[in-house]
Protein backbone atom coordinates (compact mmCIF):
# COMPACT_ATOMS: atom_id res chain seq x y z
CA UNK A 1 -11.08 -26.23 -36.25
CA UNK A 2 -13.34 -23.60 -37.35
CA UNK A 3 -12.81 -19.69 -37.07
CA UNK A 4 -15.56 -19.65 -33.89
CA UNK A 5 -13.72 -22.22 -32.33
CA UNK A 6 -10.19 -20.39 -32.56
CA UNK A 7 -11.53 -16.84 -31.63
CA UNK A 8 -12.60 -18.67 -28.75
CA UNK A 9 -10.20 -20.47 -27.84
CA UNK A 10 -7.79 -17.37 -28.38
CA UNK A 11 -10.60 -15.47 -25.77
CA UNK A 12 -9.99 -17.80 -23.37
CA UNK A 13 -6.67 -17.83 -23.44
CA UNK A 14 -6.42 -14.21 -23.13
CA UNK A 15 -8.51 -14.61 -20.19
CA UNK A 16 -6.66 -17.05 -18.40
CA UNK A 17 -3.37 -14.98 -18.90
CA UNK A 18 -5.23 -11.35 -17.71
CA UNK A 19 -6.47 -13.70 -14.87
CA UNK A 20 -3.44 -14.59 -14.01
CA UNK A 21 -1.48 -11.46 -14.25
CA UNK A 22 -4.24 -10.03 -11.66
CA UNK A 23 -3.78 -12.96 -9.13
CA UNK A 24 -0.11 -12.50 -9.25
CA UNK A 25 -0.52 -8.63 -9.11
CA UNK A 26 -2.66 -9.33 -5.72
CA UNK A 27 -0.34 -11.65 -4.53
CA UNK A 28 2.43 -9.19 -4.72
CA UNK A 29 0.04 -6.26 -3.01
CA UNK A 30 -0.88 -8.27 -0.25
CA UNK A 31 2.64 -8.70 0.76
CA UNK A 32 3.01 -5.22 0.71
CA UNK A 33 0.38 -4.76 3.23
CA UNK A 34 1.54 -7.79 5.61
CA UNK A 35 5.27 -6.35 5.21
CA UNK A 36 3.96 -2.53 6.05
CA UNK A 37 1.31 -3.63 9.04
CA UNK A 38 3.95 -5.71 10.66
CA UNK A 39 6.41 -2.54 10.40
CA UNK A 40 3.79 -0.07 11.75
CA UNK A 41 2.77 -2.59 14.32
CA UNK A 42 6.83 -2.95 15.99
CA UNK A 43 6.96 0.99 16.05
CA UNK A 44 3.39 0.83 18.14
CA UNK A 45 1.41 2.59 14.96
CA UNK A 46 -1.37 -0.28 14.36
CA UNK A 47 -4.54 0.09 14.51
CA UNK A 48 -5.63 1.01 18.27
CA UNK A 49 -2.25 1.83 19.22
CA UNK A 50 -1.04 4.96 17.52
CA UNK A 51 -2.95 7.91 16.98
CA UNK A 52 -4.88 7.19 13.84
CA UNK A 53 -8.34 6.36 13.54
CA UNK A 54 -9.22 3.05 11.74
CA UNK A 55 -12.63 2.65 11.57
CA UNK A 56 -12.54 0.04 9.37
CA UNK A 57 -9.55 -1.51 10.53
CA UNK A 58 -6.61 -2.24 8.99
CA UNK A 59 -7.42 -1.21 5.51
CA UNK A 60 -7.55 2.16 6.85
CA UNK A 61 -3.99 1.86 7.73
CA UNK A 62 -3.22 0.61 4.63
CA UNK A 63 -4.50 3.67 2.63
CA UNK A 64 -2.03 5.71 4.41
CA UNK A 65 0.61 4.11 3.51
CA UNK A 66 -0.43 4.29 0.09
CA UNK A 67 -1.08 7.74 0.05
CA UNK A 68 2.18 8.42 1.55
CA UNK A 69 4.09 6.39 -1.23
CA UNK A 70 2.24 8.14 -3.78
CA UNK A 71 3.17 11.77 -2.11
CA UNK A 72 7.08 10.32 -2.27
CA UNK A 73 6.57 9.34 -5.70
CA UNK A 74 5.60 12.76 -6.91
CA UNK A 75 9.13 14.00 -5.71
CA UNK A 76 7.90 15.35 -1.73
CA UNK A 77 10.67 14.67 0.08
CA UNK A 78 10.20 12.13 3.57
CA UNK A 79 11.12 15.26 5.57
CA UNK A 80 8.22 17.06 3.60
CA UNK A 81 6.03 14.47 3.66
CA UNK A 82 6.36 14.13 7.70
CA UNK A 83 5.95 17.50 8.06
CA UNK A 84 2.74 17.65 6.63
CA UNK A 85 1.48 14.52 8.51
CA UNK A 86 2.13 16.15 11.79
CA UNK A 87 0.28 19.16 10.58
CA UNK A 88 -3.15 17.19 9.94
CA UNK A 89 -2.50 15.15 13.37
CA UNK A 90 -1.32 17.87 15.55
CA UNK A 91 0.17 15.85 18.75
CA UNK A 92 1.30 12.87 16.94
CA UNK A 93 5.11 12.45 18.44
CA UNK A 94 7.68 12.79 15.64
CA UNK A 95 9.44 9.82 15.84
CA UNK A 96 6.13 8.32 15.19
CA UNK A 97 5.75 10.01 11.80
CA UNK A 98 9.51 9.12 11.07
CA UNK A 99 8.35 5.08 11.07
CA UNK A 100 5.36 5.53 9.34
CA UNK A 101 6.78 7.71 6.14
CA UNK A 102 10.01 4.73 6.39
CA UNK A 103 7.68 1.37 6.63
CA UNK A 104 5.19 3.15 3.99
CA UNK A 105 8.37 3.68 1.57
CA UNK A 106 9.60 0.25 2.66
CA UNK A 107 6.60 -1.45 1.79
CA UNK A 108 4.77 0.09 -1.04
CA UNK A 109 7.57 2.66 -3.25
CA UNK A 110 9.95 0.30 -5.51
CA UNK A 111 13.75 1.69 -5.39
């Protein structure tokens, strides 16, 4: 076999595995996202039903969850966290923030 042949084999290879590791990493987010839509849709926060826009549908959704993960991962505390939710949707009911800080941490911020 001649050095060509090995560096690309060895290319490929590499390829295949980063290829994998991606599908795999996908896999894993979009199970995330079905486990924190169905949560937000039983506590009546989907899109259409709760008081967020989604303009782009679900995705939108989806981003807030996110973003709320990454604000518990910094150290904000859920209570913290909530409280500054109801400050940028003044009128949102309480309880309502209280399931969508839980199914975001549920879904999307390991233990």
């Amino acid at each position: 076999m001649s050095t060509v042949t090995i560096v690309r084999v060895s290319v490929l290879g590499a390829v295949l595995i980063a290829s994998s590791l991606t599908f795999a990493a996908q896999a894993d987010a979009d199970a995330g996202d079905q486990q924190y839509l169905n949560l937000i849709k039983a506590a009546g926060l989907s899109c259409g039903e709760g008081p967020f826009d989604c303009p782009t549908g679900d995705g939108d959704m989806i981003a807030i969850g996110h973003a709320i993960c990454k604000q518990l991962s910094r150290g904000n505390s859920m209570l913290s966290v909530e409280q500054q939710i109801v400050r940028q949707k003044p009128g949102i009911q309480p309880d309502m923030v209280v399931h969508l800080v839980v199914a975001s941490k549920t879904a999307y911020c390991s233990s």
